[in-house]
Protein backbone atom coordinates (compact mmCIF):
# COMPACT_ATOMS: atom_id res chain seq x y z
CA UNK A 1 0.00 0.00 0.00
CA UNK A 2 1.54 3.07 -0.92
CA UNK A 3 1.12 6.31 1.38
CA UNK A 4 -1.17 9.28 -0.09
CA UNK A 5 2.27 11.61 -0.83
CA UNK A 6 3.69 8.85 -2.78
CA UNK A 7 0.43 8.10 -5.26
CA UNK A 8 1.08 8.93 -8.99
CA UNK A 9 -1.69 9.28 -11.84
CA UNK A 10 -0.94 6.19 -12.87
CA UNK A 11 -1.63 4.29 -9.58
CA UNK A 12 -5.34 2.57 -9.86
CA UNK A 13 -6.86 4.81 -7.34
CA UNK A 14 -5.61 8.26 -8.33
CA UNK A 15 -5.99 7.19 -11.93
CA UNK A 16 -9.70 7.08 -11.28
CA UNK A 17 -9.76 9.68 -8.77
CA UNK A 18 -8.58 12.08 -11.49
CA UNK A 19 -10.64 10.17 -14.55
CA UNK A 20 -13.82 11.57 -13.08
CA UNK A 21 -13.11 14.76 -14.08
CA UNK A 22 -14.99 14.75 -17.40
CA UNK A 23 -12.67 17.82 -19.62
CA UNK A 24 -9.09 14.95 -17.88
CA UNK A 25 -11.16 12.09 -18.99
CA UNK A 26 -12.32 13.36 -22.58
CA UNK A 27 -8.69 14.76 -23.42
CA UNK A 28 -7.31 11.21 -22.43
CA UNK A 29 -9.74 9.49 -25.04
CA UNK A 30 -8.73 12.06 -27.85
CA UNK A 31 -5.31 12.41 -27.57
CA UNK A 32 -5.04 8.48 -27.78
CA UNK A 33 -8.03 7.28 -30.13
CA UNK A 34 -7.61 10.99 -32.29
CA UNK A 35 -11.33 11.44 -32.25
CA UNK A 36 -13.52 14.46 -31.17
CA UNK A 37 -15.32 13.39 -27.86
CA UNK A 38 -18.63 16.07 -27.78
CA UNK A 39 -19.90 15.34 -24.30
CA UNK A 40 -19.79 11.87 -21.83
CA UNK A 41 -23.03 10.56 -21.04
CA UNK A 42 -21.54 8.58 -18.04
CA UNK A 43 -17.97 7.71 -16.27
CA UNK A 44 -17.50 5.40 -13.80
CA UNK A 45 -14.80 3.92 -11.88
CA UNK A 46 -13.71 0.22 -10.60
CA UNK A 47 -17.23 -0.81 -12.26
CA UNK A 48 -17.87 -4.68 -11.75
CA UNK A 49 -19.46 -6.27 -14.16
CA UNK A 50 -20.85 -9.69 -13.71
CA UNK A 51 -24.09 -10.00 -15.76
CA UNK A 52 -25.61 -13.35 -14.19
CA UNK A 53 -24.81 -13.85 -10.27
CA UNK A 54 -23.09 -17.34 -11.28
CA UNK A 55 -20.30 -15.56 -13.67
CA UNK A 56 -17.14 -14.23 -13.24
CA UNK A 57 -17.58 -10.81 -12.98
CA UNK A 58 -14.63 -7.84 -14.37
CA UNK A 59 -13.91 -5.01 -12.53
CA UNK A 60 -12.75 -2.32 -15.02
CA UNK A 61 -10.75 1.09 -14.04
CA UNK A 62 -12.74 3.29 -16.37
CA UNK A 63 -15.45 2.80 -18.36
CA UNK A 64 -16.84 5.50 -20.43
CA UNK A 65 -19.93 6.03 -22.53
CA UNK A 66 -20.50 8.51 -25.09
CA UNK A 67 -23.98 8.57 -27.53
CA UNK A 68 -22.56 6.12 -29.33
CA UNK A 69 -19.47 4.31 -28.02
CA UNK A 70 -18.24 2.37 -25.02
CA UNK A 71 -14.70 2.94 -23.73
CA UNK A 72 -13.19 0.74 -21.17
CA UNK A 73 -9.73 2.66 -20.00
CA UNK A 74 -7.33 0.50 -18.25
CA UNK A 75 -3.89 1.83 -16.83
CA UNK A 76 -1.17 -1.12 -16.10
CA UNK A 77 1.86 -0.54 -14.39
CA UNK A 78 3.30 -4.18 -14.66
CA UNK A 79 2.67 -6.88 -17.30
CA UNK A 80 0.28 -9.62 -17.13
CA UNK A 81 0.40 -12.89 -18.90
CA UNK A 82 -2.19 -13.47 -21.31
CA UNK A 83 -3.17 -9.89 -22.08
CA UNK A 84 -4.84 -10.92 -25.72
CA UNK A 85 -7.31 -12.93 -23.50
CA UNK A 86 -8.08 -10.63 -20.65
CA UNK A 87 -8.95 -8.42 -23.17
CA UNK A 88 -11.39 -10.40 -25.21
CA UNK A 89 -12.95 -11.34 -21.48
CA UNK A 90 -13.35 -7.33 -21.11
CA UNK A 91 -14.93 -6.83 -24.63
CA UNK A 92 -17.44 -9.87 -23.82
CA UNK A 93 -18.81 -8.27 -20.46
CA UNK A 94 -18.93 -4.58 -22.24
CA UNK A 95 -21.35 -6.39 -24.72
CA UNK A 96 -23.12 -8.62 -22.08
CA UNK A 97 -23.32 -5.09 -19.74
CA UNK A 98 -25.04 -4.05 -23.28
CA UNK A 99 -27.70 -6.32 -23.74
CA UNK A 100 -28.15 -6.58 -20.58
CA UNK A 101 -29.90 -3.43 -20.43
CA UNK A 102 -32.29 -4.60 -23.37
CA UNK A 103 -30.12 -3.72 -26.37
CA UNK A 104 -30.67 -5.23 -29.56
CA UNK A 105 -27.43 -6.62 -31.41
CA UNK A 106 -28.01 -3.85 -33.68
CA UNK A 107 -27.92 -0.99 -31.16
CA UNK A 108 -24.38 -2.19 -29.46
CA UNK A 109 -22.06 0.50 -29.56
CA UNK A 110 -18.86 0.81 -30.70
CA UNK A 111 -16.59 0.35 -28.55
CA UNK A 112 -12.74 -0.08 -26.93
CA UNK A 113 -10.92 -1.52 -24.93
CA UNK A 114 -7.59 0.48 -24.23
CA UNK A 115 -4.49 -0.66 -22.29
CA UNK A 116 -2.27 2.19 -21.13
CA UNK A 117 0.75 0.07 -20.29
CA UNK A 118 4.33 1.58 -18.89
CA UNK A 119 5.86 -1.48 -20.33
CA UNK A 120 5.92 -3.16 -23.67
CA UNK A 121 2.95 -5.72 -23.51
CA UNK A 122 3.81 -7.34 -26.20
CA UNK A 123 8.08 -7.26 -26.51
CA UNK A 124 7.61 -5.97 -29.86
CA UNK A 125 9.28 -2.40 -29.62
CA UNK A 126 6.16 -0.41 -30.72
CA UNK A 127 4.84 2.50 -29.05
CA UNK A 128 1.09 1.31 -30.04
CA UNK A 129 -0.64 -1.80 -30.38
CA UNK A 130 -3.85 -1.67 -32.54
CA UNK A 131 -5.60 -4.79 -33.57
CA UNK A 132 -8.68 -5.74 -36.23
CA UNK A 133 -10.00 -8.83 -37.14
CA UNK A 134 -9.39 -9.57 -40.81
CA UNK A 135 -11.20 -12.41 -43.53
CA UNK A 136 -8.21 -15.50 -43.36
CA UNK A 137 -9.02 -15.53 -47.27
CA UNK A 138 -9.30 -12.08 -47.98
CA UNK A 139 -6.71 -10.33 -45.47
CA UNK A 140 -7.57 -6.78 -47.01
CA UNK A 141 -11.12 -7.21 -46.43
CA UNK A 142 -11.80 -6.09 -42.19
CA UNK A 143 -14.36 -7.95 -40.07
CA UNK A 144 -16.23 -4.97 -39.15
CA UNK A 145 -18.12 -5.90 -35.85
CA UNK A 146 -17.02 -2.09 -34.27
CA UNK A 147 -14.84 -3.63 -31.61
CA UNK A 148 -11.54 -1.76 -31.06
CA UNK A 149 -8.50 -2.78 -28.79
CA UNK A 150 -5.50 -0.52 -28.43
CA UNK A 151 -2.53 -0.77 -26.60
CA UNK A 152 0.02 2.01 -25.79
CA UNK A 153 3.47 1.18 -24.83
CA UNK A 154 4.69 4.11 -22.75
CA UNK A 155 7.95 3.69 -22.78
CA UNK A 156 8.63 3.84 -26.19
CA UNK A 157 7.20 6.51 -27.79
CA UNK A 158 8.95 9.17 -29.78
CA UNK A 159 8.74 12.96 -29.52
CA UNK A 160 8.41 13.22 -33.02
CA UNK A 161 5.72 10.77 -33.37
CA UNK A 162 2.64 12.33 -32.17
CA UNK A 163 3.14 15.16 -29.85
CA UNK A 164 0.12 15.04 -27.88
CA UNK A 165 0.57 11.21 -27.22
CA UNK A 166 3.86 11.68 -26.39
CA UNK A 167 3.74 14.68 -23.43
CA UNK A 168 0.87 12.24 -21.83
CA UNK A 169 3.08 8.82 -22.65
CA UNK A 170 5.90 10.83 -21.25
CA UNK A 171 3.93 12.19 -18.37
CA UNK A 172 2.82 8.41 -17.15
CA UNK A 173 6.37 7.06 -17.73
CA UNK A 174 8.08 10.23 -15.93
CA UNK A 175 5.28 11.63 -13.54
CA UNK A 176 7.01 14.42 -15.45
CA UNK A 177 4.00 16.79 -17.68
CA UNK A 178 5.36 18.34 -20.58
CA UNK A 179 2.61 20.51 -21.76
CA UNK A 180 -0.63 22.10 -20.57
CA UNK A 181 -2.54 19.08 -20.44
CA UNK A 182 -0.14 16.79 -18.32
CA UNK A 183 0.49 19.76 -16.85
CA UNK A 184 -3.08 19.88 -15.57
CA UNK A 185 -3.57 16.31 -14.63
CA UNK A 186 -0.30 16.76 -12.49
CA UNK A 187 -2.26 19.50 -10.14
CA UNK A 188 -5.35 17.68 -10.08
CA UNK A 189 -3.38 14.74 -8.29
CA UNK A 190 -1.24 17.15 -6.01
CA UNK A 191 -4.49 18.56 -5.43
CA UNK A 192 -6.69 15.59 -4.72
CA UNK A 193 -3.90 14.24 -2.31
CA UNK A 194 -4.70 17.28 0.18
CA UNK A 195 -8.69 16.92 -0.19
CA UNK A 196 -9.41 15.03 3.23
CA UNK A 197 -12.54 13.06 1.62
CA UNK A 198 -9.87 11.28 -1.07
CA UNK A 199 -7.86 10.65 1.87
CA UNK A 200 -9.97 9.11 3.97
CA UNK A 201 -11.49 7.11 0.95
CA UNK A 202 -7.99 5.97 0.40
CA UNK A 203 -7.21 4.76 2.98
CA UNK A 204 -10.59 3.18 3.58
CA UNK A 205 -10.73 1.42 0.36
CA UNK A 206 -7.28 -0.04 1.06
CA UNK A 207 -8.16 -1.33 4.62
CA UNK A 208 -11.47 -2.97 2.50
CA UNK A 209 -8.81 -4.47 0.01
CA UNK A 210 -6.32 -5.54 2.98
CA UNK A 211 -9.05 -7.25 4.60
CA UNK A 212 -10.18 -9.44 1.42
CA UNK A 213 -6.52 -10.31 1.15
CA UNK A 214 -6.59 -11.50 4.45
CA UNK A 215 -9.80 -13.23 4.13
CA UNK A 216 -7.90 -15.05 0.88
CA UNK A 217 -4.79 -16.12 3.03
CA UNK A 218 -6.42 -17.25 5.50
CA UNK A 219 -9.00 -19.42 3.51
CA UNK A 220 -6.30 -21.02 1.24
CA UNK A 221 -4.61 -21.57 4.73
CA UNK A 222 -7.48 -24.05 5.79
CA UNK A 223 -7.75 -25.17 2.40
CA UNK A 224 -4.51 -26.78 2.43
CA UNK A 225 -4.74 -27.89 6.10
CA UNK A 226 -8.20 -29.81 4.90
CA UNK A 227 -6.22 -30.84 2.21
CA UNK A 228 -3.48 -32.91 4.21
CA UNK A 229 -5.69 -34.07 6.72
CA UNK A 230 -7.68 -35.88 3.66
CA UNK A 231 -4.62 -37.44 3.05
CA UNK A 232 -3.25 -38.23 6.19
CA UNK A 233 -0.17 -36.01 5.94
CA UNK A 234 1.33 -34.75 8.79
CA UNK A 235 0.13 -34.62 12.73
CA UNK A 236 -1.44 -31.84 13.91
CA UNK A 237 1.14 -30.38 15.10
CA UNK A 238 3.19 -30.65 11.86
CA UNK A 239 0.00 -29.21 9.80
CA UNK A 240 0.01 -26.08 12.21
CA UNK A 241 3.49 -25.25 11.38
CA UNK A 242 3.39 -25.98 7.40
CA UNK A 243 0.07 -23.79 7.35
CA UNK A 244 0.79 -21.23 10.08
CA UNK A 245 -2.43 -21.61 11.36
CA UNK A 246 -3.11 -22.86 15.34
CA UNK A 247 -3.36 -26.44 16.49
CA UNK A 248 -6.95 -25.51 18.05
CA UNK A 249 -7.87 -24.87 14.49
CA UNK A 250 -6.63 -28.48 12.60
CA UNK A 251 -7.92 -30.00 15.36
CA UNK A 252 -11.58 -28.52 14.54
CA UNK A 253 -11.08 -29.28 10.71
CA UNK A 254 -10.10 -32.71 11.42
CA UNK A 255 -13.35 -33.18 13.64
CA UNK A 256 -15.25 -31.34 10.84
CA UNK A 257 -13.76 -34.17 8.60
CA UNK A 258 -14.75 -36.68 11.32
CA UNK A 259 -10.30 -38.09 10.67
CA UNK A 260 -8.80 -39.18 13.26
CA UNK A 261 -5.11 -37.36 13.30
């Protein structure tokens, strides 16, 4: 957990913190997409979708509707294995979220998924990712089903490239703004770290976090103390040290399991 003074824009919290601000949030989407954004019909932040109660649900760091599109706005400080499918899992629940709400197929809006990454997701050396789905027997002809997903490699983008892109790239590489923009989103953080409600929602939201990561421990704790009583490994005393947890507690698993240990 890192302390208030030490949160950058490009921290999950701050980044949506900051995102809310409609004039930050529409200047993100056209500097990197290069499309005129008139007005946001909705922003929210760490939205969870999970459409039926049974599903896996995705909790997304922006997600963005105009009149006519859908933008889901995801900032990643580290990489993560598998990034092709975590985003096709994204653009399924931005449909599902969709429909949900009584669409026809025909109404879905456009929409993307964008990865702000400060690494290279992909190892390739390019400052941005963009993919479309093609015909296998007629490559020049697209698949147009008015998905998008884009992927920006922050650390490697050029001055002379794009200049817009490239003060904001620069800006969540550095923490460093470079024109009026970054400059902007810079004193909206320093600001928002001195407002005493983002404080205290802070640090509340990371005790709430803290305690599910507890929770987590602590249940895969008992899970592998079931585990080897199942299969007769260990005494109690052995399965208290291995899974840190207290003798009193094996003992009530293994009566739980009606095993004799």
């Amino acid at each position: 957990m890192k302390t208030i003074e030490e949160l950058t824009f490009t921290d999950d919290y701050m980044f949506g913190a900051i995102m809310k601000n409609e004039e930050i949030c529409k200047g993100v989407i056209e500097r990197l997409l290069h499309i005129k954004v008139e007005k946001l019909e909705l922003i929210t932040l760490q939205e969870t979708i999970a459409p039926y109660y049974e599903t896996r649900g995705v909790r997304f760091d922006v997600y963005v509707k105009d009149s006519d599109k859908v933008y889901d706005i995801e900032i990643q400080n580290k990489k993560f294995a598998e990034i092709e499918k975590r985003t096709r899992y994204y653009q399924s629940m931005i449909d599902m979220d969709l429909l949900a709400k009584g669409a026809n197929f025909k109404e879905l809006k456009e929409s993307y998924v964008i990865f702000i990454c400060k690494t290279d997701p992909f190892n390739l050396g390019e400052p941005c990712y963009k993919t479309k789905t093609v015909f296998e027997n007629h490559p020049e002809k697209e698949f147009d089903d008015k998905t998008h997903k884009v992927f920006y490699n922050a650390s490697a983008y050029k001055k002379e490239s794009d200049p817009e892109i490239y003060a904001f790239l620069h800006y969540i590489s550095t923490n460093v703004p470079e024109d009026d923009f970054t400059a902007g989103i810079f004193k909206s953080v320093e600001k928002a770290k001195e407002n005493e409600q983002f404080r205290s929602d802070y640090m509340r939201c990371n005790i709430h976090d803290f305690d599910i990561m507890e929770e987590a421990k602590t249940e895969a704790k008992l899970e592998a103390a079931r585990n080897m009583l199942l299969k007769h490994i260990g005494t109690i005393v052995q399965i208290a040290e291995i899974t840190d947890l207290p003798e009193e507690k094996i003992k009530e698993l293994a009566e739980e399991l009606k095993i004799e240990v």
